[in-house]
Protein backbone atom coordinates (compact mmCIF):
# COMPACT_ATOMS: atom_id res chain seq x y z
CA UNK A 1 87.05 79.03 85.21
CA UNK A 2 84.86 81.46 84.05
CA UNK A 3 83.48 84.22 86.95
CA UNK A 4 80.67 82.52 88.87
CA UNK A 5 81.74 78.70 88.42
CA UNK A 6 82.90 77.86 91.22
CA UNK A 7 85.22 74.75 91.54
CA UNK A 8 84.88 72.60 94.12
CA UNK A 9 87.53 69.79 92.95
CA UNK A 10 89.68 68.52 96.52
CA UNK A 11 87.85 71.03 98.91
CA UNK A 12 87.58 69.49 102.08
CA UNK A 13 86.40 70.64 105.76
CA UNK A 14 87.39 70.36 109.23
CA UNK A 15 84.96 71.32 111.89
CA UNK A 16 85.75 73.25 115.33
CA UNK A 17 82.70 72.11 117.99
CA UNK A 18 83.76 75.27 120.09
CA UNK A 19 85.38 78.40 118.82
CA UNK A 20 85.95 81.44 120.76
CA UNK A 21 86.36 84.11 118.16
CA UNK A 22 88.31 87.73 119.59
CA UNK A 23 85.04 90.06 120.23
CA UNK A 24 84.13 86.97 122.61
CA UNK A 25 81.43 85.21 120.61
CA UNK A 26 81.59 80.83 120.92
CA UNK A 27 80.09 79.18 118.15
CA UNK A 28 80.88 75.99 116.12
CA UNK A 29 82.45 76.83 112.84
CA UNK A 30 84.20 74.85 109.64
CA UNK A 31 87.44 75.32 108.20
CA UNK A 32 87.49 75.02 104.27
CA UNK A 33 90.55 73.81 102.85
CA UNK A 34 93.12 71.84 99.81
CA UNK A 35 95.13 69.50 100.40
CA UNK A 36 97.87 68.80 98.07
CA UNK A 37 100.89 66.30 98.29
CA UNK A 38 100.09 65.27 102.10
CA UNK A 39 102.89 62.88 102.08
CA UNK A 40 105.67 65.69 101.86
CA UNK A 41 107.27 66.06 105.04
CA UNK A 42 107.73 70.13 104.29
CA UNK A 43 104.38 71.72 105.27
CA UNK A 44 103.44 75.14 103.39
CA UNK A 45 100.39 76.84 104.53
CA UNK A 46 98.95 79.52 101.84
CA UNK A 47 95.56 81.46 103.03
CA UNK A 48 93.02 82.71 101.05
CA UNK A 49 93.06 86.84 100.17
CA UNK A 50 90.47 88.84 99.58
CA UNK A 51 88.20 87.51 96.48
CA UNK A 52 90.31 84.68 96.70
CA UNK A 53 88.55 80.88 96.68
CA UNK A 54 90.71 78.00 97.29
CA UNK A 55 90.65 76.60 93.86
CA UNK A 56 91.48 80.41 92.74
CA UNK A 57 94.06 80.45 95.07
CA UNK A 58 97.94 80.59 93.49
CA UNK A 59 99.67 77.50 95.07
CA UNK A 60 102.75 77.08 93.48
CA UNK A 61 102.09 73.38 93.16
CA UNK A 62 102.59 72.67 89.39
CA UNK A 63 104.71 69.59 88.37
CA UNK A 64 107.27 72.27 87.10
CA UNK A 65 106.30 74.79 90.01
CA UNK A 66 108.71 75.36 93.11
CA UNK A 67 106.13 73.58 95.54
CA UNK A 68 105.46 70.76 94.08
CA UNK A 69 107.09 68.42 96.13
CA UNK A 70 106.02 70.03 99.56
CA UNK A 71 102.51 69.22 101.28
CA UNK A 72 100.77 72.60 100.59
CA UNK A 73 97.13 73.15 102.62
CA UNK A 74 95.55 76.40 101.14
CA UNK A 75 93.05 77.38 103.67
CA UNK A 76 89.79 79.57 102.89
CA UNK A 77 89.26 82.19 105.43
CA UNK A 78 86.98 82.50 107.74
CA UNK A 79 84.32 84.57 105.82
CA UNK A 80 84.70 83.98 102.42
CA UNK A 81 81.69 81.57 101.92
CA UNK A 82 83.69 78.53 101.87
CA UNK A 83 84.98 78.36 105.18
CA UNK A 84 81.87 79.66 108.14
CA UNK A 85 80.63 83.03 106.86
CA UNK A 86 77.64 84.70 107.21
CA UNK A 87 76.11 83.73 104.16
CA UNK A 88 76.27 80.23 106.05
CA UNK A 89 75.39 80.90 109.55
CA UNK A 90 73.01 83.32 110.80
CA UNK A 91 74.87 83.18 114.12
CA UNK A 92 77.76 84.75 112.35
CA UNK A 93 79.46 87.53 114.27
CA UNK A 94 79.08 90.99 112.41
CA UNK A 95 83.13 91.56 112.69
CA UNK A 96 86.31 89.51 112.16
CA UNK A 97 89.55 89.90 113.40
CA UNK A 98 93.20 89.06 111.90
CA UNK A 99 93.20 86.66 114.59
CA UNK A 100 90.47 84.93 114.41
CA UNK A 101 91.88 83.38 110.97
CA UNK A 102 95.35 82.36 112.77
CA UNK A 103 93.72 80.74 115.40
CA UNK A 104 91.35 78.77 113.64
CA UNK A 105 93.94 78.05 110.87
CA UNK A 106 96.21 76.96 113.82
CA UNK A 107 93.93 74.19 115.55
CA UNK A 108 92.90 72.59 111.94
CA UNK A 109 96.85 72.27 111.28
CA UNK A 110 97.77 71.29 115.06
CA UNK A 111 94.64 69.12 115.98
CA UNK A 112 93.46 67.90 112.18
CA UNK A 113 97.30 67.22 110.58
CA UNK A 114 98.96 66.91 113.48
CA UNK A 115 101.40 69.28 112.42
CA UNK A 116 103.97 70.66 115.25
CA UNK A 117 106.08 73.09 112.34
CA UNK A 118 105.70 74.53 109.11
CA UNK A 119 108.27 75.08 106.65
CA UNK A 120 106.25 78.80 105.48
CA UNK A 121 103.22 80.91 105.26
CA UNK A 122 102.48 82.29 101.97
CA UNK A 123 100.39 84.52 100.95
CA UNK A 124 99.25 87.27 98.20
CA UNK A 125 97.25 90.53 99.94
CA UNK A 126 95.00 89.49 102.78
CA UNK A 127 96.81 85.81 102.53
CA UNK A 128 99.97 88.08 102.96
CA UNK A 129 98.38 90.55 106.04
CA UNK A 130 97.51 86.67 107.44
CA UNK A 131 101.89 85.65 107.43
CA UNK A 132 102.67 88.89 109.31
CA UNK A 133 99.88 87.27 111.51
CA UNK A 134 101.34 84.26 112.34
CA UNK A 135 104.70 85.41 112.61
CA UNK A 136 104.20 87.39 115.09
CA UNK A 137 101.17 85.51 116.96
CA UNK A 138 103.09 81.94 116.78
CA UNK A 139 106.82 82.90 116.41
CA UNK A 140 108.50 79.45 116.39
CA UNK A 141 105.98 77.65 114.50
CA UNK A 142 107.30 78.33 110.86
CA UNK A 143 110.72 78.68 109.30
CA UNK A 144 109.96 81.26 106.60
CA UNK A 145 107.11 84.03 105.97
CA UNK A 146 106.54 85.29 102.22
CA UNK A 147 104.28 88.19 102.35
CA UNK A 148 103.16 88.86 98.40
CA UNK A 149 101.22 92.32 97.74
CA UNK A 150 100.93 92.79 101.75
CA UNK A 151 101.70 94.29 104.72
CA UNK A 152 102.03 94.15 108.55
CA UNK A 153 99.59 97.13 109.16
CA UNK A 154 96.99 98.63 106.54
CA UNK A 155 97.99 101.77 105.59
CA UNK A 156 95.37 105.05 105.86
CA UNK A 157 95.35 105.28 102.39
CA UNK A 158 94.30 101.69 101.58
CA UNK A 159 91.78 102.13 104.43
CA UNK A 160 90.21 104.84 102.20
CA UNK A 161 90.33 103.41 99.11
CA UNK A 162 88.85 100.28 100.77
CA UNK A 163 85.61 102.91 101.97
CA UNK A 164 84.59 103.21 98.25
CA UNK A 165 83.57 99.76 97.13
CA UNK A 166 81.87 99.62 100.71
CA UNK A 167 79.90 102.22 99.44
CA UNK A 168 79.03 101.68 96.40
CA UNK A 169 77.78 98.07 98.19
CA UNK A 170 76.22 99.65 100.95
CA UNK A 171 74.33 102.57 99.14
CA UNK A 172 73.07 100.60 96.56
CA UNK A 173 68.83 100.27 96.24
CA UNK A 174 68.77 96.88 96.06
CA UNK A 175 70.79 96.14 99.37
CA UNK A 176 68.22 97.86 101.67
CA UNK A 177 70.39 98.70 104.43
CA UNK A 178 70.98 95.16 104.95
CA UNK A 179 67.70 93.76 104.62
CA UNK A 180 67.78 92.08 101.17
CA UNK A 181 68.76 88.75 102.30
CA UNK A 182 65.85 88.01 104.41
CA UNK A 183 63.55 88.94 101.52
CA UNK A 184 65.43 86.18 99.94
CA UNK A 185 66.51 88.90 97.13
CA UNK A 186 70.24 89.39 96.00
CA UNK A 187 72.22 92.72 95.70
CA UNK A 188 72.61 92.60 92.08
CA UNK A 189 73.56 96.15 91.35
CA UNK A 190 75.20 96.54 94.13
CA UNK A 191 77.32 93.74 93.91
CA UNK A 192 78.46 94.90 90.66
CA UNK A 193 79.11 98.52 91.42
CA UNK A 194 81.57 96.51 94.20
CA UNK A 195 83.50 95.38 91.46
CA UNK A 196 83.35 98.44 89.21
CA UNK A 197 84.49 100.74 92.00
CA UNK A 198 87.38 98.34 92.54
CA UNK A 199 88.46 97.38 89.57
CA UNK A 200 90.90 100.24 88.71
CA UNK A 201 93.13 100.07 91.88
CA UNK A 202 93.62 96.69 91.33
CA UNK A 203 95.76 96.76 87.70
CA UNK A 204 97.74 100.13 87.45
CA UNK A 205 97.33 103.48 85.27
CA UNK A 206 100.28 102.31 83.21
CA UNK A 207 98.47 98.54 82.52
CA UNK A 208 95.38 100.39 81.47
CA UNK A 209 97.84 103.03 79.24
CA UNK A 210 98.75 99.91 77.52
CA UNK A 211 95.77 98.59 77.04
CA UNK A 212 96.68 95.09 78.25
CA UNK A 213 93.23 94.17 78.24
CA UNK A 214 93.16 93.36 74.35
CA UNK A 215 96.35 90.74 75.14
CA UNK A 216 93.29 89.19 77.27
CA UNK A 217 90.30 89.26 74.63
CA UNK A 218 88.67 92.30 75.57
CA UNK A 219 88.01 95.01 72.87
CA UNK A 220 87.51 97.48 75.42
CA UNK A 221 87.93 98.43 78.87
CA UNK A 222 84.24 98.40 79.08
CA UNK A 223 84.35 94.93 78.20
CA UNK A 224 86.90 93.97 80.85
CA UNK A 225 85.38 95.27 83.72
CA UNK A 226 82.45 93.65 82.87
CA UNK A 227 83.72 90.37 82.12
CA UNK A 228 86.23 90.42 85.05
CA UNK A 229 85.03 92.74 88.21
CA UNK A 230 80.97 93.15 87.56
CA UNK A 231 80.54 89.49 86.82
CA UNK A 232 83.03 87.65 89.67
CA UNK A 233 81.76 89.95 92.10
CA UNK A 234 78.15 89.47 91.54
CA UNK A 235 78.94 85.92 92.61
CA UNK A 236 80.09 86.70 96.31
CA UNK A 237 77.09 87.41 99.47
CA UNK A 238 77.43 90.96 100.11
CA UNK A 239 77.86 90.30 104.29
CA UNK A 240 80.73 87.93 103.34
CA UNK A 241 82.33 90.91 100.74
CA UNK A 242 81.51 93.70 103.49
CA UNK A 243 83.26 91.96 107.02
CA UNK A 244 86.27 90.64 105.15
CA UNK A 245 86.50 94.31 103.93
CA UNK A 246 86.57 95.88 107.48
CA UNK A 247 89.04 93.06 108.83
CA UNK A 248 91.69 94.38 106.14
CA UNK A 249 90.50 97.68 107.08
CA UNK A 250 91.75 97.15 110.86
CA UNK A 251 94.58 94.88 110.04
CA UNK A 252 97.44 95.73 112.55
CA UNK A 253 100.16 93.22 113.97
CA UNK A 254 100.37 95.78 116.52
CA UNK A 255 97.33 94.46 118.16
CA UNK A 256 99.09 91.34 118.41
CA UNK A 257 100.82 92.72 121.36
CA UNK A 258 99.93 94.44 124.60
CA UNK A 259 101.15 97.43 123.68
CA UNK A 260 99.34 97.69 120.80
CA UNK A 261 102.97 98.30 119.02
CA UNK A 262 103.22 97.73 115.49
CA UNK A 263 107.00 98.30 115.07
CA UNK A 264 108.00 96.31 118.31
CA UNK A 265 105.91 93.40 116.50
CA UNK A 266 107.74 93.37 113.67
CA UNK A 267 111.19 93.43 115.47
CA UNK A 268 109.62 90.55 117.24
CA UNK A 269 109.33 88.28 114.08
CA UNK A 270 111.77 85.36 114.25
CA UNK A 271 110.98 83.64 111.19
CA UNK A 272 113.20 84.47 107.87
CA UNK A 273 110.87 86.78 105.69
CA UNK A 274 110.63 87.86 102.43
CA UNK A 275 108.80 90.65 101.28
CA UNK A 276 107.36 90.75 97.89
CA UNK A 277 105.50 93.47 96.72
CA UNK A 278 104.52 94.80 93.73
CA UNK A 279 106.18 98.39 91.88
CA UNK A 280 102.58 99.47 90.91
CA UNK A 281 100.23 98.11 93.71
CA UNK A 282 98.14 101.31 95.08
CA UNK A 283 96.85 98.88 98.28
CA UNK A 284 100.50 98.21 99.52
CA UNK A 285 103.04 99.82 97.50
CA UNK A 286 106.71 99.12 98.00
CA UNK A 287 107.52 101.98 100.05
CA UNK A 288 105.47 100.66 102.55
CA UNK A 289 107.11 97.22 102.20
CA UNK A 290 110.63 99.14 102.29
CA UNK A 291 110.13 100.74 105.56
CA UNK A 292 108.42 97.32 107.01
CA UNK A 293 111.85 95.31 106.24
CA UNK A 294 113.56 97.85 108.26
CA UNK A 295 112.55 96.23 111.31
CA UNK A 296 112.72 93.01 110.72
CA UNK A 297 115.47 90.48 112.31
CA UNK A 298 115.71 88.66 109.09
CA UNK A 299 113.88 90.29 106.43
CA UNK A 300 114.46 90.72 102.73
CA UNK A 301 112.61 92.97 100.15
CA UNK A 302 112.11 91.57 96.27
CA UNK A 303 110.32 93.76 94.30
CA UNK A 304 108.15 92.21 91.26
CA UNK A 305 109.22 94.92 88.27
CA UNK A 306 105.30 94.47 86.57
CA UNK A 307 102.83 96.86 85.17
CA UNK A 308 100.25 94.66 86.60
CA UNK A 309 99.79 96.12 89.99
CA UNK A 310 98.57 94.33 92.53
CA UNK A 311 97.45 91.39 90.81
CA UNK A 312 100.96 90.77 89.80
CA UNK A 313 101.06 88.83 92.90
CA UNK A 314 98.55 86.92 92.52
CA UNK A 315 98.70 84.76 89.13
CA UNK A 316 97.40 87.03 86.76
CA UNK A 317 100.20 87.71 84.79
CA UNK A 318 102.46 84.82 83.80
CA UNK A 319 105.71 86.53 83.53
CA UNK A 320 105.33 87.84 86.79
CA UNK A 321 104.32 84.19 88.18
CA UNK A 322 107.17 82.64 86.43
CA UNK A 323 109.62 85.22 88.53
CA UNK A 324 108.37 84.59 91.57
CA UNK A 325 108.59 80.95 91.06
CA UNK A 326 112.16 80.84 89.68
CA UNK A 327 113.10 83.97 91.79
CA UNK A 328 115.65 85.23 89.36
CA UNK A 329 116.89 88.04 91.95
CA UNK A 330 119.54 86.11 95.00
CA UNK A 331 118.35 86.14 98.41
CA UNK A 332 120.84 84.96 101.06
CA UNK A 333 118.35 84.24 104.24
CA UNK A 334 116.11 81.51 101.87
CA UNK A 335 119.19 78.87 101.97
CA UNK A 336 117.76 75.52 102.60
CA UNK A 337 113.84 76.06 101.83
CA UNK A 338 115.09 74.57 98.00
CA UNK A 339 114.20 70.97 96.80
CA UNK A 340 116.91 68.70 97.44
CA UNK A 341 118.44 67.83 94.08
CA UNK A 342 117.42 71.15 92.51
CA UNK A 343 120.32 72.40 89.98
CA UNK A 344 120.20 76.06 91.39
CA UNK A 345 122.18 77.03 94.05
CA UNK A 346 119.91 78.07 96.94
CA UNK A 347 121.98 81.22 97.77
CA UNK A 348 121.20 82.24 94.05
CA UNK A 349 117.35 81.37 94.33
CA UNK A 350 114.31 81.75 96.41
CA UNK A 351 112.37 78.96 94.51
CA UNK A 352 113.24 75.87 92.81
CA UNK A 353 112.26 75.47 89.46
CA UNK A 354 115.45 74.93 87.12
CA UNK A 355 115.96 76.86 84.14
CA UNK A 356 118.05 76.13 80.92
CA UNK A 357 121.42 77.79 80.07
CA UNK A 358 119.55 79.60 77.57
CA UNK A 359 117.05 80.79 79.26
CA UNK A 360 119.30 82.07 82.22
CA UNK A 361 121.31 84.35 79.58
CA UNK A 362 118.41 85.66 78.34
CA UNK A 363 117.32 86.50 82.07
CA UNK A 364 120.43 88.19 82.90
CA UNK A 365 120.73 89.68 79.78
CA UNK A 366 116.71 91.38 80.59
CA UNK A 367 117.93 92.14 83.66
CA UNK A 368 120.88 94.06 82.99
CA UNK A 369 118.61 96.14 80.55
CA UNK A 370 116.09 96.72 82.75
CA UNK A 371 118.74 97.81 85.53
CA UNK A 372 120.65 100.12 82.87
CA UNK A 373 117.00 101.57 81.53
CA UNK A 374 115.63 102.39 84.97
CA UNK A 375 118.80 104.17 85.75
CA UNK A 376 118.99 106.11 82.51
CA UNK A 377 115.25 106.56 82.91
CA UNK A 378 116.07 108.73 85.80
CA UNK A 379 118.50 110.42 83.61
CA UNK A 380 116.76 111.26 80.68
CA UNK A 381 112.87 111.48 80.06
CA UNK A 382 110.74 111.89 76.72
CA UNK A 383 107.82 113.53 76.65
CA UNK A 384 105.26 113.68 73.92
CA UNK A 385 103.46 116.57 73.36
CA UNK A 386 101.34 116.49 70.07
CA UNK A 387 103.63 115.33 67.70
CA UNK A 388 107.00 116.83 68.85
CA UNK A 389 108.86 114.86 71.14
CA UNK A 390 110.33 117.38 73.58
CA UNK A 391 113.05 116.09 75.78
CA UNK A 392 113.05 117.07 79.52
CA UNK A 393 115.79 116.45 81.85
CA UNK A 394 114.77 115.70 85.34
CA UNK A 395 116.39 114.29 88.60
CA UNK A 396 120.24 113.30 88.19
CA UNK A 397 120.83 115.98 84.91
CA UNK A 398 118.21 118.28 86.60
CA UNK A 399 120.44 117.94 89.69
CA UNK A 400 123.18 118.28 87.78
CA UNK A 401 122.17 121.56 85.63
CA UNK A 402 121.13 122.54 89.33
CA UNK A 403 124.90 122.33 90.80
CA UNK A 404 126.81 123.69 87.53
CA UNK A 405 124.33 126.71 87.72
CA UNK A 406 124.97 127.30 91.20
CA UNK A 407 128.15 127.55 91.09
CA UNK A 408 127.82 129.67 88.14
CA UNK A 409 125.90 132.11 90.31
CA UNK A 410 128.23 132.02 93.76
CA UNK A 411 131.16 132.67 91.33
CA UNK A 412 129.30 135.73 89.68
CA UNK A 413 128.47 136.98 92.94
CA UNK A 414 131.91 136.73 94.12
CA UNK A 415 133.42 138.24 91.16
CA UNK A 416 130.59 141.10 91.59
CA UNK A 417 131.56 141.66 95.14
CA UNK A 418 135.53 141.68 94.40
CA UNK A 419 134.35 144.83 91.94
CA UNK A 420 132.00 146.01 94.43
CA UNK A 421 135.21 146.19 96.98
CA UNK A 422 137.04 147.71 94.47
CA UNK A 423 134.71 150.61 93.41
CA UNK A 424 133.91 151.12 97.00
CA UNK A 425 137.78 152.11 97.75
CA UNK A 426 139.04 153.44 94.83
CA UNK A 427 139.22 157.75 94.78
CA UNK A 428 136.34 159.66 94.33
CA UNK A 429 137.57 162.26 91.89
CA UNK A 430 137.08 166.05 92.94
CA UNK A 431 135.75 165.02 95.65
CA UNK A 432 137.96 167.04 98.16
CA UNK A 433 134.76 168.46 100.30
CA UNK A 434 131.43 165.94 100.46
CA UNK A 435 129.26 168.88 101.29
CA UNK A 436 128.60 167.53 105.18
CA UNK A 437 131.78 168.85 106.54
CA UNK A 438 134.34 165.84 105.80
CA UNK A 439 137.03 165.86 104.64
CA UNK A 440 138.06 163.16 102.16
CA UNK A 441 140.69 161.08 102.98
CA UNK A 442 142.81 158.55 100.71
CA UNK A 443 142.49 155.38 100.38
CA UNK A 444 145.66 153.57 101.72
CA UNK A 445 147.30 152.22 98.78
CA UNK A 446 147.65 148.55 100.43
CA UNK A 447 143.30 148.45 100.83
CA UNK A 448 143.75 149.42 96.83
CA UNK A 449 146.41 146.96 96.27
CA UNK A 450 144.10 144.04 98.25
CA UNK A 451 140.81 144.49 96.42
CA UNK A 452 142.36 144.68 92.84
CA UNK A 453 144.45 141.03 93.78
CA UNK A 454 140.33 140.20 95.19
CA UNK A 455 139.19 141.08 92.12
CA UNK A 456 141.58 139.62 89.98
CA UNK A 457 142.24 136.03 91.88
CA UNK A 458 137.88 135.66 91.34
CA UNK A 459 137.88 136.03 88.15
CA UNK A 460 140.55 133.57 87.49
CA UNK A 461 138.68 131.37 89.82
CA UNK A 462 135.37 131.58 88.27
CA UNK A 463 137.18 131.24 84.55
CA UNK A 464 138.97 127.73 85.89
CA UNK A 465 135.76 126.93 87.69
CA UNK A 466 133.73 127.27 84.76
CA UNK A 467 135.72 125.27 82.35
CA UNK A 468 135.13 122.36 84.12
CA UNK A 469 131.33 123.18 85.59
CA UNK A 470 130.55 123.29 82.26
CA UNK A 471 131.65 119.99 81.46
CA UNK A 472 128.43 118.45 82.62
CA UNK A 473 127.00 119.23 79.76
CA UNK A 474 129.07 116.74 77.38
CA UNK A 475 130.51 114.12 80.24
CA UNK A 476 127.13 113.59 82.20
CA UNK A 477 123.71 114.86 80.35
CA UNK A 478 124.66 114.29 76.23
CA UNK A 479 126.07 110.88 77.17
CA UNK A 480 122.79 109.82 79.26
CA UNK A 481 120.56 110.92 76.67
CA UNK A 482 122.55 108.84 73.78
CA UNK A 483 122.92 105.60 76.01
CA UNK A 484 119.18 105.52 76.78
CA UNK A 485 118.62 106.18 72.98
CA UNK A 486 120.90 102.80 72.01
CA UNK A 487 120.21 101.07 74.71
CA UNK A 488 116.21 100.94 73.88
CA UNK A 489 116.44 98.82 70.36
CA UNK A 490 118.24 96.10 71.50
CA UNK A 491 116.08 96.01 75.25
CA UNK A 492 113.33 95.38 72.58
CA UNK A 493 114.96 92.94 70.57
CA UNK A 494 115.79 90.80 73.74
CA UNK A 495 112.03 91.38 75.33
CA UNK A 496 110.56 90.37 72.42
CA UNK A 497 111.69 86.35 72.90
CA UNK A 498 109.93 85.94 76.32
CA UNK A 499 107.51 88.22 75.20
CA UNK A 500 106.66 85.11 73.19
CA UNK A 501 105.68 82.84 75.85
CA UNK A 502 103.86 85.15 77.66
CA UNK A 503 100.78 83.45 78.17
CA UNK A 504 96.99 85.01 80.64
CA UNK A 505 95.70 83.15 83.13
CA UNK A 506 92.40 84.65 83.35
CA UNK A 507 90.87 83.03 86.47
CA UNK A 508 93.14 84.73 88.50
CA UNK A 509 91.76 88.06 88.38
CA UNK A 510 88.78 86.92 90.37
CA UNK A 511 90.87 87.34 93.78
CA UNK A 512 91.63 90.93 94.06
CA UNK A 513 93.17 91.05 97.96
């Protein structure tokens, strides 16, 4: 699907007469939504993100995907044009809240498909915010939460980043404050710096370094952000764009509770949860997801290893699709959300897609090179500067070089002070009258006696000490820098097979949060 065509294939709606939305305002609304595989008793809820449309939406629900037999309803949120927005009400209210979207979402699944449980919530960046949501607003009403590229509470840093493409929206000529709707006139340029300003925060500076964009047709960068930010973006109503932006903005499970506490909501989550962010998102980055799990009853953290950033998470990038799906890494707390009949062990897997002997080996064996490579990496480091490749040790030999050369320096200062001591008692010779009045007295020849043993027993010390200090050299920084040197050709060799399948799906990289 090509940026602007939109898909309306299964989209269905469900109406509310009378909803009371959380700044107080009671209008009648419609819930968009897809229903797939209805006849599964194992409900799966997945909400729309930001960008997201439902047909956009990643659903797991492929014949060889892990959802495919459950009944999956991918909702639209409230908002996003498809469900009630204000590009399709007037009435609209100007601001939405987190839970607005849980309670709406909740009376089409309760009152529409009569549903009293669901298996999970699932959901990539905004569709992830919307799991912490539920988990905390209706407890007991799901088994399992999978946040993807999310988190319980916006960070201050995604809140800023969030303030540009508002901007660039907002200050734009041909939005007029607001005003260009009623003159029946669309926001072109302003639509499209939207999508330029964002564009960059949602792949990572290593993707761009390596020019993944050509894998996906473009020539040049130019090219892509044309193609893939200007163009989708100039599709969306700028009202819908702008108060979808300023309910991630204020998303907080904290306000969830009467305290207002974020932490105590998360230590309220009963569901099982598993926390899947990205290593290179800049919205929600992993240390963010890291400190979330902390407090959660039952939560586990997965990181997706991807140079794709936060759309890793959302379908752009096969490879990462294909490891979310078959969950190669083992998660304890996801036993019994598998397929019955699935030939994986659910202890061993998150998802249920089965995999070939073959292609397990070649999994671990990527695996085990990836593990090895990211601990070397923090080893040993190469970096290029013109055409000499200059090596540069940093963090476990830098801490290493650090602790030999310390000890290097406390047993030179000891040694020094042992002569100091020395010096300090032995005679002064012809020194029988100082020239003050005192009279020089000998050094007792025990005081001698001590500070020449001092002297001697720290130099012995700092020759033993030394020998072996200085074995870091050639038993912890050589060694590093060789095994990261072997271990790279035959990472490569083994890459290079799934590197063969790896396969774009293009369409997602319209939803962006």
């Amino acid at each position: 699907m090509s940026p602007g065509t939109y898909d309306i294939t299964g989209i269905e709606r469900y109406h509310i007469d009378s909803f009371t939305f959380n700044s107080g305002a009671s209008l009648p609304i419609h819930i968009a939504y897809r229903s797939y595989n209805p006849s599964s008793p194992k409900k799966i809820l997945i909400p729309t993100c930001f960008g997201g449309r439902i047909n956009t939406t990643l659903s797991f629900t492929s014949p060889t995907q892990c959802l495919s037999s459950h009944h999956v309803i991918v909702i639209a949120m409230l908002g996003n044009g498809e469900s009630s927005s204000p590009s399709n009400d007037p009435r609209f209210p100007k601001d939405l809240d987190y839970r607005d979207q849980i309670n709406a979402q909740y009376q089409l699944l309760t009152k529409h498909f009569g549903i009293q449980e669901l298996e999970a919530v699932i959901g990539f960046s905004m569709g992830g915010q919307q799991a912490y949501y539920w988990a905390c607003m209706y407890p007991n009403f799901m088994r399992f939460v999978i946040p993807i590229c999310g988190s319980a509470k916006t960070s201050l840093h995604n809140y800023a980043f969030l303030e540009g493409p508002k901007a660039a929206l907002i200050n734009s000529v041909d939005y007029e404050d607001g005003a260009c709707y009623a003159k029946s006139m669309k926001p072109v340029r302003g639509l499209r710096a939207f999508g330029r300003t964002y564009c960059a925060w949602a792949m990572s500076a290593p993707w761009f370094r390596q020019r993944q964009f050509e894998k996906m047709g473009f020539d040049t960068v130019e090219a892509f952000i044309k193609a893939q930010w200007e163009d989708s973006f100039e599709s969306w109503h700028a009202e819908n764009l702008l108060i979808l932006a300023r309910m991630w903005q204020a998303g907080d499970v904290g306000k969830t509770r009467e305290d207002q506490d974020y932490l105590k909501a998360l230590e309220s989550i009963q569901a099982k949860t598993l926390v899947m962010p990205s290593r290179t998102d800049t919205y929600f980055p992993p240390e963010d997801s890291e400190t979330e799990v902390k407090y959660l009853k039952h939560g586990e953290l997965a990181v997706i290893e991807t140079v794709w950033g936060h759309m890793a998470g959302g379908g752009a990038n096969e490879e990462d699709t294909e490891w979310m799906n078959d969950s190669k890494d083992k998660s304890s707390c996801f036993e019994g959300f598998h397929n019955p009949g699935r030939r994986m062990q659910s202890v061993q897997r998150r998802f249920g897609k089965p995999r070939t002997a073959d292609e397990s080996q070649v999994a671990v064996l990527l695996k085990d090179f990836d593990d090895a490579d990211k601990m070397l990496s923090r080893v040993c480091a190469l970096q290029v500067s013109g055409r000499t490749m200059k090596p540069y040790i940093f963090q476990i030999v830098e801490a290493s070089k650090a602790w030999r050369d310390a000890w290097v320096d406390i047993l030179t200062v000891q040694q020094r002070l042992a002569y100091d001591f020395q010096d300090m008692y032995s005679p002064i010779a012809d020194s029988s009258d100082l020239g003050e009045g005192h009279q020089a007295r000998e050094t007792p020849k025990s005081t001698l006696l001590r500070t020449v043993k001092l002297q001697k027993a720290y130099s012995e010390l700092k020759n033993d000490l030394l020998e072996e200090v200085n074995m870091v050299d050639t038993r912890i920084i050589k060694p590093a820098m060789d095994a990261r040197e072997h271990i790279q050709p035959l990472k490569k060799t083994i890459k290079r097979r799934g590197d063969k399948k790896a396969r774009l799906h293009l369409p997602y990289m319209q939803q962006s949060g």
